[in-house]
C-alpha atoms as a PDB file:
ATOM      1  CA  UNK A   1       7.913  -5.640  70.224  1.00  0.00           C
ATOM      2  CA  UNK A   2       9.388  -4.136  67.587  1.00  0.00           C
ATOM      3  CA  UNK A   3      10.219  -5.259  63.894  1.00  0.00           C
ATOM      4  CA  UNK A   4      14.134  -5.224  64.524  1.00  0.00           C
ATOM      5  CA  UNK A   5      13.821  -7.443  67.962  1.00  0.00           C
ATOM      6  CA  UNK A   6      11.340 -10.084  65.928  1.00  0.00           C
ATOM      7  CA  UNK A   7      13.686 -10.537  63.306  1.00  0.00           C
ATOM      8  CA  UNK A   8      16.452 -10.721  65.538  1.00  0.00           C
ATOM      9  CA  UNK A   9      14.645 -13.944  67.387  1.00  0.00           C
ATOM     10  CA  UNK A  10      13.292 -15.319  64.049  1.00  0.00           C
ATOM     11  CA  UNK A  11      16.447 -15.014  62.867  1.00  0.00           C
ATOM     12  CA  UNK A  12      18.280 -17.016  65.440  1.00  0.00           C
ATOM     13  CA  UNK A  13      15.374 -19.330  65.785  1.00  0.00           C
ATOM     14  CA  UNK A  14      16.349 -20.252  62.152  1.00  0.00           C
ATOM     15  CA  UNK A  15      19.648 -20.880  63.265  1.00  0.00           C
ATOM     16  CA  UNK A  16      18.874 -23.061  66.070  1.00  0.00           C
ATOM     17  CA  UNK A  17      16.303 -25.231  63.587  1.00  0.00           C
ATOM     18  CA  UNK A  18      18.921 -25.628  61.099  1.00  0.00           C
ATOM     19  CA  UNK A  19      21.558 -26.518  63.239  1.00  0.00           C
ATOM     20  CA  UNK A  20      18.973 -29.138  65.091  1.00  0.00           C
ATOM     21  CA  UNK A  21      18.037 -30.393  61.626  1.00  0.00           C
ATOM     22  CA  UNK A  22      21.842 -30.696  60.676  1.00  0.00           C
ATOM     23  CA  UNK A  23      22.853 -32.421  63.883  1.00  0.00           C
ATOM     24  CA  UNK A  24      20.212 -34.714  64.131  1.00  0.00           C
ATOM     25  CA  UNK A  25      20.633 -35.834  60.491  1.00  0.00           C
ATOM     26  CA  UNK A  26      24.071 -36.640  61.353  1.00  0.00           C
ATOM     27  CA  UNK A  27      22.773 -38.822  64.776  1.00  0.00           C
ATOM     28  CA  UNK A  28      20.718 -40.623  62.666  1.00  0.00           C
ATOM     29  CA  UNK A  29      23.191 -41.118  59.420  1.00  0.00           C
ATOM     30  CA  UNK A  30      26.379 -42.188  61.559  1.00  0.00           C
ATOM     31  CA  UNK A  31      25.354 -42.949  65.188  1.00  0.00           C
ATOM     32  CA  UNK A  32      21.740 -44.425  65.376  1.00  0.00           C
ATOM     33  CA  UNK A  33      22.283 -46.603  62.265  1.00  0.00           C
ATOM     34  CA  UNK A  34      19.519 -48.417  60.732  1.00  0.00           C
ATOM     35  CA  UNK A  35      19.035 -52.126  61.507  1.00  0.00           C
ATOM     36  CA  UNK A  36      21.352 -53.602  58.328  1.00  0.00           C
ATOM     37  CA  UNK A  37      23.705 -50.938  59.430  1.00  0.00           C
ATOM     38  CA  UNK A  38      24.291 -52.637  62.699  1.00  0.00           C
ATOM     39  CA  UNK A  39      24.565 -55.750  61.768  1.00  0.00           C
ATOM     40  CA  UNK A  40      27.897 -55.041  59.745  1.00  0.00           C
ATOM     41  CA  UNK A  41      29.037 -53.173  62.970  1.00  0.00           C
ATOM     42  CA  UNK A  42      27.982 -54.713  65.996  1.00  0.00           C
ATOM     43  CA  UNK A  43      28.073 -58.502  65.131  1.00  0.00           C
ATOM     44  CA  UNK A  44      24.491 -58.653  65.407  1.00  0.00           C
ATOM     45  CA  UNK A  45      21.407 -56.977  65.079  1.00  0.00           C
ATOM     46  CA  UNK A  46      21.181 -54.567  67.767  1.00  0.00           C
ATOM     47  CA  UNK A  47      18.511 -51.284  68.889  1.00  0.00           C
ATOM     48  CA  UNK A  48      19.808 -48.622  69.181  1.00  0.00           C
ATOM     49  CA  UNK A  49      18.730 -45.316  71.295  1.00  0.00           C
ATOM     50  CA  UNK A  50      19.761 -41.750  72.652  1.00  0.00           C
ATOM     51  CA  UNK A  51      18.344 -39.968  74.986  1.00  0.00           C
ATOM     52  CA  UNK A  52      15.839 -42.749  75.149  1.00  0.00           C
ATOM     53  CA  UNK A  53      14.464 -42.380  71.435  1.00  0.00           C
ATOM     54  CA  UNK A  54      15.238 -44.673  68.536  1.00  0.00           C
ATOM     55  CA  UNK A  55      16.347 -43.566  64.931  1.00  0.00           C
ATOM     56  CA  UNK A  56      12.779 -43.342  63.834  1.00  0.00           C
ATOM     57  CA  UNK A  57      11.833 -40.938  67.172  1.00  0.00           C
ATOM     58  CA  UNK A  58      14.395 -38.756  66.154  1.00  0.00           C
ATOM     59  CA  UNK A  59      13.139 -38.609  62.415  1.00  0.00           C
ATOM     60  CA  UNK A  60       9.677 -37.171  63.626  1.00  0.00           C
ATOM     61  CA  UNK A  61      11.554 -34.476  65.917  1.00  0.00           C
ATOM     62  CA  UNK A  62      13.764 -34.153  62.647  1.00  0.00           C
ATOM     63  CA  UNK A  63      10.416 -33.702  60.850  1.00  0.00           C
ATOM     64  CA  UNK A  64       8.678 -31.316  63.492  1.00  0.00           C
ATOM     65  CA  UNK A  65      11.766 -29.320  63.486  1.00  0.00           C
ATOM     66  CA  UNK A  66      11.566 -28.751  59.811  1.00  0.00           C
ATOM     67  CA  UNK A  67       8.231 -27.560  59.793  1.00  0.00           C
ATOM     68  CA  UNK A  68       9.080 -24.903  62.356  1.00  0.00           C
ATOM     69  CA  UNK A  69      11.750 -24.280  59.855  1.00  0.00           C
ATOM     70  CA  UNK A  70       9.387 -23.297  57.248  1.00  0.00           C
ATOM     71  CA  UNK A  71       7.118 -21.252  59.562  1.00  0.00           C
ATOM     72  CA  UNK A  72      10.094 -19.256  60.317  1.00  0.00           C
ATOM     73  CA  UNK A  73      11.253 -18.841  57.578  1.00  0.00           C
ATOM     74  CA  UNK A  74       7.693 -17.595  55.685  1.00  0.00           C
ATOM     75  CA  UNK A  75       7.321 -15.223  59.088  1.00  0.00           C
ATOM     76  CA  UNK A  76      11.103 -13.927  57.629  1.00  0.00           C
ATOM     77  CA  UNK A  77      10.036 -13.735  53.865  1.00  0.00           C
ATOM     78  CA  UNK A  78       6.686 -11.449  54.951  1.00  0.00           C
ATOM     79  CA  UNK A  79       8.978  -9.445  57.451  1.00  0.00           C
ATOM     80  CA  UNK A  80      11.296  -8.835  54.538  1.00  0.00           C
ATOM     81  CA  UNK A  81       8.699  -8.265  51.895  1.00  0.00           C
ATOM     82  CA  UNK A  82       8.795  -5.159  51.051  1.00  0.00           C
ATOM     83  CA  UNK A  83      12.717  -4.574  51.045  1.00  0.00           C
ATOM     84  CA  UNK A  84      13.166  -8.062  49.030  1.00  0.00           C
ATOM     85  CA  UNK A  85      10.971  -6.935  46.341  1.00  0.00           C
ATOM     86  CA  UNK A  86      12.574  -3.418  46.230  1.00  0.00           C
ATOM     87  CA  UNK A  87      16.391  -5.427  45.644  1.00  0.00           C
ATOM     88  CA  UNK A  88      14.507  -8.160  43.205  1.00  0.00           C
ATOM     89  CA  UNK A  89      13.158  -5.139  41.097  1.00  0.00           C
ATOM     90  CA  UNK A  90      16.041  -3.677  41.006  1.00  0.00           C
ATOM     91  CA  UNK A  91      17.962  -6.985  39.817  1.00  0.00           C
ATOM     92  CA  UNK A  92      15.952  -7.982  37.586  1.00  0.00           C
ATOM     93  CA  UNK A  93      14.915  -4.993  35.499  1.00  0.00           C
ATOM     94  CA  UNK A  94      12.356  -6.470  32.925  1.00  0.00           C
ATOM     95  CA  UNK A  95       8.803  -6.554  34.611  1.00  0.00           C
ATOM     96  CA  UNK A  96       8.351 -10.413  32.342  1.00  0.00           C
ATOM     97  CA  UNK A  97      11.441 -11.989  33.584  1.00  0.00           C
ATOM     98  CA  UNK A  98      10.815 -11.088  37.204  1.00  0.00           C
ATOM     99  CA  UNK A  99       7.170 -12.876  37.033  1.00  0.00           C
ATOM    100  CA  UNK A 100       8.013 -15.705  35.451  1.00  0.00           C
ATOM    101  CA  UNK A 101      10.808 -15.954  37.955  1.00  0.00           C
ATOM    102  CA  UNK A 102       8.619 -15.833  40.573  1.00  0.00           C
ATOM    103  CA  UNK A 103       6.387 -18.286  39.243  1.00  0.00           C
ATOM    104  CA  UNK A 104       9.143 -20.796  38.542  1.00  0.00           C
ATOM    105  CA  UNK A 105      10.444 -20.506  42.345  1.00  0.00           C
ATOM    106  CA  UNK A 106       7.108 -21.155  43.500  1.00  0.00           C
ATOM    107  CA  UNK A 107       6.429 -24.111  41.225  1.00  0.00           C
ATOM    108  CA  UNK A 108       9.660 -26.061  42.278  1.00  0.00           C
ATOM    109  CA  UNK A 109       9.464 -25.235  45.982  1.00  0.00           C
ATOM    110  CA  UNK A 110       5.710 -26.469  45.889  1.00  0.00           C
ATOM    111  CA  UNK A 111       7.120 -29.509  43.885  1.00  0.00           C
ATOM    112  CA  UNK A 112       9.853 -30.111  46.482  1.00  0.00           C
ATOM    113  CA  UNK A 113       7.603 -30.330  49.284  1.00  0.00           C
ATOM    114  CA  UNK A 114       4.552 -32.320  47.637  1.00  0.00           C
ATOM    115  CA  UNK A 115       6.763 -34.711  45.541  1.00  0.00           C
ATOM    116  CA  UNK A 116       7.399 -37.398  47.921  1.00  0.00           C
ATOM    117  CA  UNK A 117       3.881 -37.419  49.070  1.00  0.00           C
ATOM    118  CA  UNK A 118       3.150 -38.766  45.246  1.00  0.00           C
ATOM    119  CA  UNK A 119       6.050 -41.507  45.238  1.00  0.00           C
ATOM    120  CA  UNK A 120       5.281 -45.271  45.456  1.00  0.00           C
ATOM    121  CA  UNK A 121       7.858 -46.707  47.368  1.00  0.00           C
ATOM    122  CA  UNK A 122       9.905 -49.902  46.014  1.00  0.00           C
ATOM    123  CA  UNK A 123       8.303 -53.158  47.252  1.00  0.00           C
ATOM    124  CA  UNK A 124      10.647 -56.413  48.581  1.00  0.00           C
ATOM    125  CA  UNK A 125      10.034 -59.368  49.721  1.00  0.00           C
ATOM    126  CA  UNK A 126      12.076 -59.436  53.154  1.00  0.00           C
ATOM    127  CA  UNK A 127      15.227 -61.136  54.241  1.00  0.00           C
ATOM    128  CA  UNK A 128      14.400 -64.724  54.944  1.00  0.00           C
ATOM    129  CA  UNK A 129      15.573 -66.094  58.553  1.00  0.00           C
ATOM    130  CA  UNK A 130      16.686 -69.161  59.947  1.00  0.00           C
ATOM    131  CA  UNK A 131      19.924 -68.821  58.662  1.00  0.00           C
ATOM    132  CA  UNK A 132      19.047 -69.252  54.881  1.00  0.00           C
ATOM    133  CA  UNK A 133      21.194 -67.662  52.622  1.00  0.00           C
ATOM    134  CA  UNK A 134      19.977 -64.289  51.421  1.00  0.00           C
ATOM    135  CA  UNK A 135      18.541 -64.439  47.828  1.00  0.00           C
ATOM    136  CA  UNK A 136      18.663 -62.420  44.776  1.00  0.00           C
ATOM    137  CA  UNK A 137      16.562 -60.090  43.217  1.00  0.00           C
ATOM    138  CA  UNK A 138      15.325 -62.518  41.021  1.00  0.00           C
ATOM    139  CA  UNK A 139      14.939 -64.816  43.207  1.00  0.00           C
ATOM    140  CA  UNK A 140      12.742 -62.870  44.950  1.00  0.00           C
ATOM    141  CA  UNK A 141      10.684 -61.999  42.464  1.00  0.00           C
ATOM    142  CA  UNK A 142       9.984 -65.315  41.657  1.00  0.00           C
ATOM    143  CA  UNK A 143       8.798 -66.105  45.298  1.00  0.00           C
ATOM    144  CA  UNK A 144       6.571 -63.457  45.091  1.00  0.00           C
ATOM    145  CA  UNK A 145       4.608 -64.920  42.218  1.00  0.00           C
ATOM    146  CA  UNK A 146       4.527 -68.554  43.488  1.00  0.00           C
ATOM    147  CA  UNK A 147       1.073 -69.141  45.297  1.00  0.00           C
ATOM    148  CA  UNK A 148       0.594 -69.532  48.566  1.00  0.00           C
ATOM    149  CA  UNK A 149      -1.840 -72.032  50.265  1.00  0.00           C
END
């Protein structure tokens, strides 16, 4: 195959990932909402599913999807090496600036993708049942720290 029909079909591969991404963000921001969510809507706590997966289903496909993203999208960059560099040269005249450049995109896209690997996420106590009222943060923090026998 040549280079002009594999960057045609990496090139709408892209498309296709991005538009998956994009539409199944959307499923799972405004149609497969998360169990609080439906609570407000439906009157009651409800699961919800399409096409026989729940919200957190679609997340990994979401996730999987991304990742092919990204393998695309390198395949692209290394198909376009050589023509990228030639325009980025010519942009940026001054050998320093286009390094450090270069090093400064790399840093924050390997940032982006290894920052929320480092997070801690926020811990809560959860909602208590039984029809109890729901408490405060304070309250809750004070539950936390009373002993339990």
């Amino acid at each position: 195959m040549d280079k002009s029909k594999a960057n045609l079909i990496i090139n709408v591969l892209m498309f296709f990932c991005v538009m998956a991404v994009t539409g199944i963000g959307l499923l799972m921001k405004y149609v497969l909402l998360p169990g609080r969510e439906t609570l407000a809507v439906y009157g009651r706590k409800v699961d919800l599913f399409f096409l026989w997966k729940d919200r957190h289903e679609w997340g990994m496909i979401h996730l999987i999807i991304a990742f092919a993203f990204l393998g695309l999208m390198t395949l692209h960059i290394v198909l376009h090496w050589k023509s990228m560099w030639i325009s980025y040269r010519r942009i940026i005249g001054n050998r320093f600036m286009r390094y450090t450049l270069v090093v400064l995109i790399a840093v924050a896209g390997v940032f982006l993708v290894a920052f929320p690997l480092a997070v801690r996420p926020d811990l809560r106590q959860p909602e208590r049942k039984g029809g109890h009222q729901r408490t405060n943060d304070s309250d809750k923090v004070k539950d936390s720290n009373k002993a339990t026998w």
